[in-house]
N, C-alpha and C. Protein backbone atom coordinates (compact mmCIF):
# COMPACT_ATOMS: atom_id res chain seq x y z
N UNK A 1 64.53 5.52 -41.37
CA UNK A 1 63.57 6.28 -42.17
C UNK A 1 62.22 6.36 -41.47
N UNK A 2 61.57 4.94 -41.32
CA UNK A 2 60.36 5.36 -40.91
C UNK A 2 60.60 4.38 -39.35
N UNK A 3 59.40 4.89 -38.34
CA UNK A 3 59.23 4.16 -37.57
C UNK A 3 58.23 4.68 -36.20
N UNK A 4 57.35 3.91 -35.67
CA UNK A 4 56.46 3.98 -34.68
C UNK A 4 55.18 4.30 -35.80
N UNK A 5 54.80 5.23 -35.27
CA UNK A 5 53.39 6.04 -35.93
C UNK A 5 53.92 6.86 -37.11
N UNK A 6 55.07 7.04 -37.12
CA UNK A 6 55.32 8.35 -38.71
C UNK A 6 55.15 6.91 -39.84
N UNK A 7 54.69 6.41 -40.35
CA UNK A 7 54.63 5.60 -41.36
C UNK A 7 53.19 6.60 -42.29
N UNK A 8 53.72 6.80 -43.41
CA UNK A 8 52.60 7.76 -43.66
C UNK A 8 51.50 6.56 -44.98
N UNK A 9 50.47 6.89 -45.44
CA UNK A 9 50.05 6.02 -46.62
C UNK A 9 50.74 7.63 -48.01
N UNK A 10 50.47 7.04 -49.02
CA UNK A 10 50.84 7.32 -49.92
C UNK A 10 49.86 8.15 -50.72
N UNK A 11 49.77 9.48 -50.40
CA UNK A 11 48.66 10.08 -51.49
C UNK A 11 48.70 10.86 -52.13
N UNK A 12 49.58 10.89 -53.30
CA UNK A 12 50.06 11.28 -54.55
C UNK A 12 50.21 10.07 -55.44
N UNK A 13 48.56 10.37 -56.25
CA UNK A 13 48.80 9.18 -57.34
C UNK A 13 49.70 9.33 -58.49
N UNK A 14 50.35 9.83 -58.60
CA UNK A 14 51.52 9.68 -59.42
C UNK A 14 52.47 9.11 -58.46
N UNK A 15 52.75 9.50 -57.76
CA UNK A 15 54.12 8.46 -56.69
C UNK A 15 53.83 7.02 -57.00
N UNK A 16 52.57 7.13 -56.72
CA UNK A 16 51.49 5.60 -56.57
C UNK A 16 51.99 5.02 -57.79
N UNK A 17 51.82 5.26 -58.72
CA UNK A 17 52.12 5.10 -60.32
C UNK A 17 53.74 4.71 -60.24
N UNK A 18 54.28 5.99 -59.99
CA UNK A 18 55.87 5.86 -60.28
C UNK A 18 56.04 4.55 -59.14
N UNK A 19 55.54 4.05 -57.93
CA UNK A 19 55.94 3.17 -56.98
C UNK A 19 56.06 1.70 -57.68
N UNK A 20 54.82 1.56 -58.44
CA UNK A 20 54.27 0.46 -59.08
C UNK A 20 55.39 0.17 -59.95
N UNK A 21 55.16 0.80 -60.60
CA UNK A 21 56.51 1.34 -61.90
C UNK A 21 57.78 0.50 -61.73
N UNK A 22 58.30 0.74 -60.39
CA UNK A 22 59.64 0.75 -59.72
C UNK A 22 59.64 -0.84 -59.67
N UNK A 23 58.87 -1.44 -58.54
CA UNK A 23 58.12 -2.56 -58.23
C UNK A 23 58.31 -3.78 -59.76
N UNK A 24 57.34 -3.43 -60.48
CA UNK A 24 57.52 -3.71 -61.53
C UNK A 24 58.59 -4.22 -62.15
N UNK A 25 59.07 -3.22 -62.49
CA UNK A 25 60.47 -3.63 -63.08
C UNK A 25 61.64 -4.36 -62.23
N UNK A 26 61.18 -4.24 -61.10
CA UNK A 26 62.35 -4.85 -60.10
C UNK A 26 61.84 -6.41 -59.84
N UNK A 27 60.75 -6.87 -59.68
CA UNK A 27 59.85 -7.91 -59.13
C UNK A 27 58.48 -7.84 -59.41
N UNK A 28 57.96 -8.72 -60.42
CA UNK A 28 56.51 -8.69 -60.81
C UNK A 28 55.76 -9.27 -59.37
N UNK A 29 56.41 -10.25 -58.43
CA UNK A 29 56.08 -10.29 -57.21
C UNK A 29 55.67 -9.29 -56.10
N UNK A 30 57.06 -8.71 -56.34
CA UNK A 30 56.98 -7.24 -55.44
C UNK A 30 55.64 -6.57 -55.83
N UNK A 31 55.43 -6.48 -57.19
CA UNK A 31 54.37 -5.62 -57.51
C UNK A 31 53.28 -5.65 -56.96
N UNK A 32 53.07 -7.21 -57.54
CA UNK A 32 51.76 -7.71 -56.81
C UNK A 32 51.46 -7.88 -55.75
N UNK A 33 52.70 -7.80 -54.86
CA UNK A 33 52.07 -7.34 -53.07
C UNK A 33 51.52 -5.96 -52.92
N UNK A 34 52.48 -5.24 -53.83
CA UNK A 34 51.65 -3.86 -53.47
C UNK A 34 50.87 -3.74 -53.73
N UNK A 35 50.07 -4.16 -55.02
CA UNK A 35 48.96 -3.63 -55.67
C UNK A 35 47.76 -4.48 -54.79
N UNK A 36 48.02 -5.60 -54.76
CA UNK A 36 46.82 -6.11 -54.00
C UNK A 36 46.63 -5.63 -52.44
N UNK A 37 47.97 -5.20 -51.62
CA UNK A 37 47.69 -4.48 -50.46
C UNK A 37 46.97 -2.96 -50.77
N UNK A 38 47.60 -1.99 -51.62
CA UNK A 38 46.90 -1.00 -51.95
C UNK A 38 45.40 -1.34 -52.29
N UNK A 39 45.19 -2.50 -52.72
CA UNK A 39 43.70 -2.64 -53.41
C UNK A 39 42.86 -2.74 -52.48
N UNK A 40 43.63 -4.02 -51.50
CA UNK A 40 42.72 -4.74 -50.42
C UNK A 40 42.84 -4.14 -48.78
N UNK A 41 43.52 -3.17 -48.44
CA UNK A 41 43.56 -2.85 -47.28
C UNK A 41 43.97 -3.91 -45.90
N UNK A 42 44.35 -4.91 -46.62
CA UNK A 42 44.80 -6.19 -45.29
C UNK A 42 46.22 -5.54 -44.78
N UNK A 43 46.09 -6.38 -43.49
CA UNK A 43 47.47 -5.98 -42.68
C UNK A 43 48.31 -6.76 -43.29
N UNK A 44 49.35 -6.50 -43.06
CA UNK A 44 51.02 -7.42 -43.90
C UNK A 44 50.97 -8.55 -43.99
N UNK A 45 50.86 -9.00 -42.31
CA UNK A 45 50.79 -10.46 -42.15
C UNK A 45 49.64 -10.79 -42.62
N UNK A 46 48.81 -10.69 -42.84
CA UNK A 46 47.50 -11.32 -43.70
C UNK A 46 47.98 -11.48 -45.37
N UNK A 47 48.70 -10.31 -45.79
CA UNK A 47 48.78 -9.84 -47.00
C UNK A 47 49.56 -11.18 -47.40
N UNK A 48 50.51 -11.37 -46.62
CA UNK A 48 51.94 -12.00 -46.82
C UNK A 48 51.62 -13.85 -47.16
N UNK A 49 50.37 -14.11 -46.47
CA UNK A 49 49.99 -15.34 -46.03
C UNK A 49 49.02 -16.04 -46.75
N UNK A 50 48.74 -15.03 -48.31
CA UNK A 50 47.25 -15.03 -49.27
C UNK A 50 48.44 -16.28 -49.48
N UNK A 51 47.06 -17.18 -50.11
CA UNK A 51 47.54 -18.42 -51.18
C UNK A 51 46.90 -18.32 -52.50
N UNK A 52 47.25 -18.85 -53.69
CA UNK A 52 46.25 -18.69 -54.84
C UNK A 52 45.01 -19.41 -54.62
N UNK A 53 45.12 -20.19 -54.05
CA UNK A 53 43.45 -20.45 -53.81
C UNK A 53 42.49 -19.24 -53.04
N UNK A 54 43.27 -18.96 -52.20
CA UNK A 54 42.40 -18.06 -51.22
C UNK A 54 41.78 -16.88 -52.26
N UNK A 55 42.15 -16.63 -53.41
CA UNK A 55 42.32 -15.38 -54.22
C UNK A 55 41.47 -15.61 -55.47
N UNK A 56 41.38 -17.04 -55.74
CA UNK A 56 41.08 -17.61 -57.22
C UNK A 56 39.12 -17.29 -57.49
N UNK A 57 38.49 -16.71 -56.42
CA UNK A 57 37.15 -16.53 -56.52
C UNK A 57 36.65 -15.02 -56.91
N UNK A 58 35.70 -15.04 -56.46
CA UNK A 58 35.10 -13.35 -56.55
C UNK A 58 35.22 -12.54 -55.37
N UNK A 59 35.69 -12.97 -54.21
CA UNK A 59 35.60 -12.79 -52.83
C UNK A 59 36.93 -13.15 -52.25
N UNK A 60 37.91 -12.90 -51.27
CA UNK A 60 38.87 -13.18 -50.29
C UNK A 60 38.26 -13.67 -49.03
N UNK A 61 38.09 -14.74 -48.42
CA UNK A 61 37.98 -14.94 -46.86
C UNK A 61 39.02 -15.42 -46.42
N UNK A 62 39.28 -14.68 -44.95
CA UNK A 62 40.47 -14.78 -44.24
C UNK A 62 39.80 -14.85 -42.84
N UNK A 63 40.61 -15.59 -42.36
CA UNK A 63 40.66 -15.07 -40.66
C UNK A 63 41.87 -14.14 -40.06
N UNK A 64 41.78 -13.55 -39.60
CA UNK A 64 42.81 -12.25 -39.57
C UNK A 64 43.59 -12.40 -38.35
N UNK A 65 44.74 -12.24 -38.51
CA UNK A 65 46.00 -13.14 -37.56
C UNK A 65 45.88 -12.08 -36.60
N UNK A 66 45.74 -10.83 -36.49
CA UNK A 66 45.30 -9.81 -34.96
C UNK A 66 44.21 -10.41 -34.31
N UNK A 67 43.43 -10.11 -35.21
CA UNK A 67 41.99 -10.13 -34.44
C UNK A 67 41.16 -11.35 -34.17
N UNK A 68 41.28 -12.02 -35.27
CA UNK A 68 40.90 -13.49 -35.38
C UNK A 68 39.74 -13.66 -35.66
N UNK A 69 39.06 -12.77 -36.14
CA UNK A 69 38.27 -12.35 -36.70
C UNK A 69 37.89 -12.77 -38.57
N UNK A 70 36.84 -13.32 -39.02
CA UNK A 70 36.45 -13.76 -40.11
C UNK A 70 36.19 -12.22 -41.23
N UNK A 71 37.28 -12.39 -42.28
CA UNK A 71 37.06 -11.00 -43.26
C UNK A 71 36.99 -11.66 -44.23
N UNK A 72 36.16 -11.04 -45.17
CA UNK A 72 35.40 -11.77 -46.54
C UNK A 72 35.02 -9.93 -47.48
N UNK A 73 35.82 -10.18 -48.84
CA UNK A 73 35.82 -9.19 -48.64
C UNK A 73 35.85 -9.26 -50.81
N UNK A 74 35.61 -8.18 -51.34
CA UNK A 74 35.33 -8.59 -52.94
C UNK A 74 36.30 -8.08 -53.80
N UNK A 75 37.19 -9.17 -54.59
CA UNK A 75 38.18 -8.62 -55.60
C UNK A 75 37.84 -7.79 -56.49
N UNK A 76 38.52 -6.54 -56.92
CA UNK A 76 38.00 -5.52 -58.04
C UNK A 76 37.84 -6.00 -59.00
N UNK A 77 37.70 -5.61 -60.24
CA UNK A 77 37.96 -6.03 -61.71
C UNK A 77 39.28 -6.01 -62.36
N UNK A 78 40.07 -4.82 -61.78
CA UNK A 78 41.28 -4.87 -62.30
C UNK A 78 42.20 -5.67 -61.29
N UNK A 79 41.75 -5.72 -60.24
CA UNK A 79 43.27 -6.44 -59.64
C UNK A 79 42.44 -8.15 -59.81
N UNK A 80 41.55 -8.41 -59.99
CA UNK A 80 41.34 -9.70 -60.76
C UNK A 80 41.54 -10.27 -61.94
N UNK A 81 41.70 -9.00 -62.87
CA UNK A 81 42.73 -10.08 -63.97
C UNK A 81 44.05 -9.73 -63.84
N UNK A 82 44.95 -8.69 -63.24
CA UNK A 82 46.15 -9.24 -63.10
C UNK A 82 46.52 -10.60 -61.54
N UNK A 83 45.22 -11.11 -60.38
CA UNK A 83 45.70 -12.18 -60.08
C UNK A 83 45.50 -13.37 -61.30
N UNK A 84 44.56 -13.32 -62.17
CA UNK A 84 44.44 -14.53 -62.75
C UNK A 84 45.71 -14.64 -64.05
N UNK A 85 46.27 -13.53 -64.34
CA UNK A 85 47.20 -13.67 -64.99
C UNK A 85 48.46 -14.19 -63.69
N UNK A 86 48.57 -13.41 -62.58
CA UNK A 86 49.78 -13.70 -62.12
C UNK A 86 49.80 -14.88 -61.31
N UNK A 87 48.29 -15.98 -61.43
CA UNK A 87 47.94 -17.18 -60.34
C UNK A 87 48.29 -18.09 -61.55
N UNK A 88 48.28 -18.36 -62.68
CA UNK A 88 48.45 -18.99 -63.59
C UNK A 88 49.73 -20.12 -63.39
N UNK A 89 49.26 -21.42 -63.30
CA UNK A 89 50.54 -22.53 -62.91
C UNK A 89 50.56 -22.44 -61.64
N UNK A 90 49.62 -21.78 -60.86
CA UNK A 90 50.14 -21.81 -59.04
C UNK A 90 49.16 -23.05 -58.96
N UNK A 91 49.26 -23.50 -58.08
CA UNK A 91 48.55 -24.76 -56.95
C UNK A 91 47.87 -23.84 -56.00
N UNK A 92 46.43 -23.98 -55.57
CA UNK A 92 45.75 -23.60 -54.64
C UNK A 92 46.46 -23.16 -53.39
N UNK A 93 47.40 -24.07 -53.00
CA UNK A 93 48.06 -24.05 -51.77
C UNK A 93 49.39 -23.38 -51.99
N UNK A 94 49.68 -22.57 -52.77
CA UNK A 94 51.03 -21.92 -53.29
C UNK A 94 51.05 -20.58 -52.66
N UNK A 95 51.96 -19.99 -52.30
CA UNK A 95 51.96 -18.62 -51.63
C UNK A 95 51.76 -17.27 -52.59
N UNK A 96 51.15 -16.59 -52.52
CA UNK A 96 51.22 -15.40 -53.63
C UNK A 96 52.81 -14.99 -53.87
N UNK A 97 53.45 -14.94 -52.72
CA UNK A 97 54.92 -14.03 -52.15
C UNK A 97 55.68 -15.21 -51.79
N UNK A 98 56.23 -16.10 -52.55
CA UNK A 98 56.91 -17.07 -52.35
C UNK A 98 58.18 -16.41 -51.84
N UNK A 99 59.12 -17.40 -50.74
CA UNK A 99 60.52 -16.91 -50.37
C UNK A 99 61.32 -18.17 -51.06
N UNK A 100 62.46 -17.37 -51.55
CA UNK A 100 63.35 -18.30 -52.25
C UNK A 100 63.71 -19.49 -51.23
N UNK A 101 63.40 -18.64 -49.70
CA UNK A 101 63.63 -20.50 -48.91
C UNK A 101 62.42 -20.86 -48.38
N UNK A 102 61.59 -20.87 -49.22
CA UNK A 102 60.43 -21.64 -48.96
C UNK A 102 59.44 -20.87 -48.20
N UNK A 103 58.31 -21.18 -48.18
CA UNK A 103 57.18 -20.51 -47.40
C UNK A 103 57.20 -19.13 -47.84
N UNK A 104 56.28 -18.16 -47.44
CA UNK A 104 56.11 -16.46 -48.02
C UNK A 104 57.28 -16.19 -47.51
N UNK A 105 57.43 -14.52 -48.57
CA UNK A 105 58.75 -13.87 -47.49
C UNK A 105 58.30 -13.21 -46.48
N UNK A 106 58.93 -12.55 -45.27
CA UNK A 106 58.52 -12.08 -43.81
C UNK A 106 58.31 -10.37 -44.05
N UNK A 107 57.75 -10.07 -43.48
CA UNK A 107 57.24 -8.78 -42.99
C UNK A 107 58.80 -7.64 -43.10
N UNK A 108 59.87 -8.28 -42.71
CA UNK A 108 61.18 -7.36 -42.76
C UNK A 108 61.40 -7.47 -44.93
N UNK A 109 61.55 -8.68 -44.91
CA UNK A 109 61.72 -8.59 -46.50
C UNK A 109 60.85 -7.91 -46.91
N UNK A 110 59.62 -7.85 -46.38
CA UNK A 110 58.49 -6.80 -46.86
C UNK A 110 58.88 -5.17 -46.94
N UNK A 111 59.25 -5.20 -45.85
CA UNK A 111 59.37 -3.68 -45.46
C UNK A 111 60.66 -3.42 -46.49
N UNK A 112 61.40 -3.93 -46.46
CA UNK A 112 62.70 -3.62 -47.66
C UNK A 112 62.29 -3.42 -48.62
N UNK A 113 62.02 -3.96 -49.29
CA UNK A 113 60.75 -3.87 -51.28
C UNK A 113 60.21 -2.65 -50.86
N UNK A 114 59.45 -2.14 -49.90
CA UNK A 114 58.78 -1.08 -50.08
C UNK A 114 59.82 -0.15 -49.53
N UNK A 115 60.26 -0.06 -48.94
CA UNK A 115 61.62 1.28 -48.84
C UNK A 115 62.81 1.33 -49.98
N UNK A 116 62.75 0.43 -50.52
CA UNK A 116 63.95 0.42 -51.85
C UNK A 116 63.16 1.19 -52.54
N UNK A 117 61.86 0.62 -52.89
CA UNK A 117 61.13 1.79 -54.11
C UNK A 117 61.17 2.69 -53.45
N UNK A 118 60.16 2.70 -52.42
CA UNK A 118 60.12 4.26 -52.01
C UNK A 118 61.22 5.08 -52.12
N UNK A 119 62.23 4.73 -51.74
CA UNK A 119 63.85 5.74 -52.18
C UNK A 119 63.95 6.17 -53.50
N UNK A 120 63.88 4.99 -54.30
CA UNK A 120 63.81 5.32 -55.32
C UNK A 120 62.91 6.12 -56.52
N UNK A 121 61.73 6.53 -55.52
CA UNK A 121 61.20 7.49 -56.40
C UNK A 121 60.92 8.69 -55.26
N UNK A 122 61.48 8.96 -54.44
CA UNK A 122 61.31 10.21 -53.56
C UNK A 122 60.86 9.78 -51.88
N UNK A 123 59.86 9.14 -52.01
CA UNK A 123 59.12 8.87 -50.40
C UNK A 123 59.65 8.60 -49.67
N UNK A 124 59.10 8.99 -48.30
CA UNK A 124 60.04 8.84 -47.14
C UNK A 124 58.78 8.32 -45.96
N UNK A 125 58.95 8.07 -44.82
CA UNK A 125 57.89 7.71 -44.26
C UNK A 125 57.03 6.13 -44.31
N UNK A 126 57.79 5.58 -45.26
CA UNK A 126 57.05 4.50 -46.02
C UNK A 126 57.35 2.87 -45.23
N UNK A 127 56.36 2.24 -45.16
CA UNK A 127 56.53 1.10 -44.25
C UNK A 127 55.90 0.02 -44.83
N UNK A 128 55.22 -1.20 -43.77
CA UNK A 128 54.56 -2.36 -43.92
C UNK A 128 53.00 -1.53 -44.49
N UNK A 129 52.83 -0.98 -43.24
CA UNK A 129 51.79 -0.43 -43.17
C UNK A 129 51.24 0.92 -44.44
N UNK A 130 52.13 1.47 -44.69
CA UNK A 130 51.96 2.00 -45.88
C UNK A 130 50.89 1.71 -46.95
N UNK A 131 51.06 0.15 -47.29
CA UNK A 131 49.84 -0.17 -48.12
C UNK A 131 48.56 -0.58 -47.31
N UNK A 132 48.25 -0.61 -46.07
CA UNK A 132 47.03 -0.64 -45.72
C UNK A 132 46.69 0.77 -45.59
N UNK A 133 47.29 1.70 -44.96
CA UNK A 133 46.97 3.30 -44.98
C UNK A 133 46.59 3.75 -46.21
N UNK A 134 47.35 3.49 -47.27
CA UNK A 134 47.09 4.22 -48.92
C UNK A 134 46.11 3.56 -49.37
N UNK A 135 45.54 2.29 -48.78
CA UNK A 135 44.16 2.09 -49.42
C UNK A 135 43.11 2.69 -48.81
N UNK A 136 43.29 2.92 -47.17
CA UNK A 136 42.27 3.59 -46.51
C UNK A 136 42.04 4.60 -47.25
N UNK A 137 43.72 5.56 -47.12
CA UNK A 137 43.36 7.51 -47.40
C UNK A 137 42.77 7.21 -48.64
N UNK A 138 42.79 6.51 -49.89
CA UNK A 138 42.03 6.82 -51.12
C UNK A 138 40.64 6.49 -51.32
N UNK A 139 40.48 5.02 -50.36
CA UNK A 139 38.87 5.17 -50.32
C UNK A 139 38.13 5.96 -49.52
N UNK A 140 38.62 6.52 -48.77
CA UNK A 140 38.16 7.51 -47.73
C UNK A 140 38.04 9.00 -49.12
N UNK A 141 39.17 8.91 -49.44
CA UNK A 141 39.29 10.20 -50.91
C UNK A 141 37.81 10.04 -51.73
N UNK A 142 37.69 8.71 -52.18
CA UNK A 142 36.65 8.59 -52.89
C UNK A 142 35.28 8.51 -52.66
N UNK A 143 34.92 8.11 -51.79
CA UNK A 143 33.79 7.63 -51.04
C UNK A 143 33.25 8.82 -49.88
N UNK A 144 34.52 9.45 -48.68
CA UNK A 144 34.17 9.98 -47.98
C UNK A 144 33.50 9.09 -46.78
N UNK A 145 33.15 8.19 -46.68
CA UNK A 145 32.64 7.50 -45.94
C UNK A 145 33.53 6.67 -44.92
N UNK A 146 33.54 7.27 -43.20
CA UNK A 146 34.43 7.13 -42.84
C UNK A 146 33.78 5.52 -41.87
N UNK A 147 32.70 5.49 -41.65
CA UNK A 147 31.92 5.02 -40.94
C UNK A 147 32.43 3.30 -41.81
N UNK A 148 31.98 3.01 -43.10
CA UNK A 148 32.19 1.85 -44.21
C UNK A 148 33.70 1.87 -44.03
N UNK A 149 34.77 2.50 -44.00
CA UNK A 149 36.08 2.72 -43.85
C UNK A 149 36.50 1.88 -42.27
N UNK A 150 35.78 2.36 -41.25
CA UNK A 150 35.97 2.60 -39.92
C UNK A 150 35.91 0.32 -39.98
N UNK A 151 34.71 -0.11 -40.21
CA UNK A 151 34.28 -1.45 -40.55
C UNK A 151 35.51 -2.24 -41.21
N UNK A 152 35.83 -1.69 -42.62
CA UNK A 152 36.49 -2.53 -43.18
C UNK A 152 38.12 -3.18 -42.38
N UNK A 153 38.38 -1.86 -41.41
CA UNK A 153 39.50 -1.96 -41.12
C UNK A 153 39.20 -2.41 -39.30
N UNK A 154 38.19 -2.35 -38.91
CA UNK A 154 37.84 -3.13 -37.83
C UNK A 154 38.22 -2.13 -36.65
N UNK A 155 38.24 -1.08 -36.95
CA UNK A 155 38.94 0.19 -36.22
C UNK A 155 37.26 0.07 -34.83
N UNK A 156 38.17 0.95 -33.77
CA UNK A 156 37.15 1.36 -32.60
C UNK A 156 35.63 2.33 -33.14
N UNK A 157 36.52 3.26 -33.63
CA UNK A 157 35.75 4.41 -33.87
C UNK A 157 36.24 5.13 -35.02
N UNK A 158 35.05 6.06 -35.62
CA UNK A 158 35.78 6.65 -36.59
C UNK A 158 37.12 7.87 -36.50
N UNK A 159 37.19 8.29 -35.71
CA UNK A 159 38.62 9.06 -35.06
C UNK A 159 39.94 8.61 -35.19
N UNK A 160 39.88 6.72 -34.74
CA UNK A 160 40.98 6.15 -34.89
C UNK A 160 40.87 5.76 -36.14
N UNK A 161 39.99 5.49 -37.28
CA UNK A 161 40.64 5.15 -38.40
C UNK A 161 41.21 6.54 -39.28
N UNK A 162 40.61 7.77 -39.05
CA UNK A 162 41.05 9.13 -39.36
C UNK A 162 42.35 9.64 -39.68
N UNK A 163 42.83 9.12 -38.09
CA UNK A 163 44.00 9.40 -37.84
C UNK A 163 44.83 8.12 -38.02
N UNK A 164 44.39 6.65 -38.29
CA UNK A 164 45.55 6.02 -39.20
C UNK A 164 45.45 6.16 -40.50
N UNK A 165 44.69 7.12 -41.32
CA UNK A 165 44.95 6.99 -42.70
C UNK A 165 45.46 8.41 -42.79
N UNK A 166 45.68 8.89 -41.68
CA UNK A 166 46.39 10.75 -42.07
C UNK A 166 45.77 11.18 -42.24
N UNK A 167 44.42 11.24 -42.21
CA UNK A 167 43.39 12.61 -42.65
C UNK A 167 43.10 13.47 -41.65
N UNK A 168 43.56 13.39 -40.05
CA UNK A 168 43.67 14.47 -39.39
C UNK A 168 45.00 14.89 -39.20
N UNK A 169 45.79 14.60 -40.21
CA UNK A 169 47.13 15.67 -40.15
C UNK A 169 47.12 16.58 -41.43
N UNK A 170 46.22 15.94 -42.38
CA UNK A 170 46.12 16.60 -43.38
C UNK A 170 45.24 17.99 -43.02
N UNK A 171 44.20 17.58 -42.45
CA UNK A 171 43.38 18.78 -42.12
C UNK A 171 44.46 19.61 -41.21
N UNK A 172 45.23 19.29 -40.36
CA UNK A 172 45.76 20.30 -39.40
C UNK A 172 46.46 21.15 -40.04
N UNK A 173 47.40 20.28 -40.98
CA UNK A 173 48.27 20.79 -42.21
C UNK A 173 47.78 22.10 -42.63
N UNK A 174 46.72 21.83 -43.13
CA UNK A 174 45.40 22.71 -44.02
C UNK A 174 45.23 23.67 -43.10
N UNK A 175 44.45 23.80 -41.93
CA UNK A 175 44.35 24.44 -41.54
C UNK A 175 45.51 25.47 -41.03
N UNK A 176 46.89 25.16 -40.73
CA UNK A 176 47.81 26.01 -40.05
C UNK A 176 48.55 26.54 -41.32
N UNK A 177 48.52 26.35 -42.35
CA UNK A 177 49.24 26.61 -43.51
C UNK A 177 49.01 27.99 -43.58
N UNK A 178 47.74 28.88 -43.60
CA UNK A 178 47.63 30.23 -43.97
C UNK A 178 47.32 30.98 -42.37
N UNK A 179 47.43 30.32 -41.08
CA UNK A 179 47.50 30.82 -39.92
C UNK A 179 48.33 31.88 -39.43
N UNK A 180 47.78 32.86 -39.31
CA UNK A 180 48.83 33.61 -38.70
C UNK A 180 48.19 34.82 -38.04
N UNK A 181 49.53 35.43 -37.25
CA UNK A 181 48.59 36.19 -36.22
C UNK A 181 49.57 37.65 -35.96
């Protein structure tokens, strides 16, 4: 299905909705990886590696397993009361994404949860990366601000974060759609 660079983010908030949906009902776990990757824009392996302590404040600090780099970064309102509902009985040192054999589950179990839903409600294209892209393309949607975007995600320049959240295929899209000669 997906692979290399075609991994697209997700920007049809109803998919978004119906994804959750899916998630949901299949794994309140599952869910909550997505929603907090959609929320928080971390890479997988970061995503995969939260503990409830790391989560239990007003703020996330991580050191980031690429870059190695110190990210500190502020929980919303809504995805802070569903962690404090879904941290409830965890131990500081407990994995958000527990694996039935111990320690988080891996990046492949990852990628499965998100291609089962995705099948299951239409998407194609859909990966690890998926939920760091669909948080970019929507705050980029909202904000416009590619520069605050470009930072959060530790990107070179604003060009390369552009083109990992799809917004220069969208424009090309756009533009060649009524082209003709």
């Amino acid at each position: 299905m997906a692979g290399g660079n075609t991994v697209q983010p997700i920007r049809d908030l109803d998919k978004l909705e119906e994804m959750k949906a899916v998630l949901k009902r299949n794994s309140y776990r599952n869910f909550m990886m997505f929603v907090i990757g959609i929320n928080t824009g971390l890479r997988i392996g970061d995503l995969l590696k939260l503990t409830a302590g790391q989560v239990s404040n007003s703020h996330v600090q991580i050191i980031e397993q690429k870059t190695g780099k110190k990210k500190r970064f502020p929980i919303n309102k809504h995805l802070r009361e569903l962690l404090d509902e879904y941290t409830i009985g965890m131990n500081d040192d407990d994995y958000l994404f527990p694996s039935r054999k111990g320690g988080h589950i891996g990046r492949v179990q990852a990628y499965r949860v998100m291609n089962q839903a995705a099948a299951a409600v239409g998407l194609e294209d859909i990966g690890t990366h998926t939920l760091r892209k669909t948080f970019g393309y929507h705050h980029y949607q909202q904000n416009k601000d590619v520069a605050i975007l470009q930072q959060i995600f530790n990107h070179s320049s604003p060009s390369v974060t552009l083109r990992y959240i799809g917004i220069n295929q969208d424009i090309i899209d756009r533009s060649l759609e009524d082209f003709c000669l």
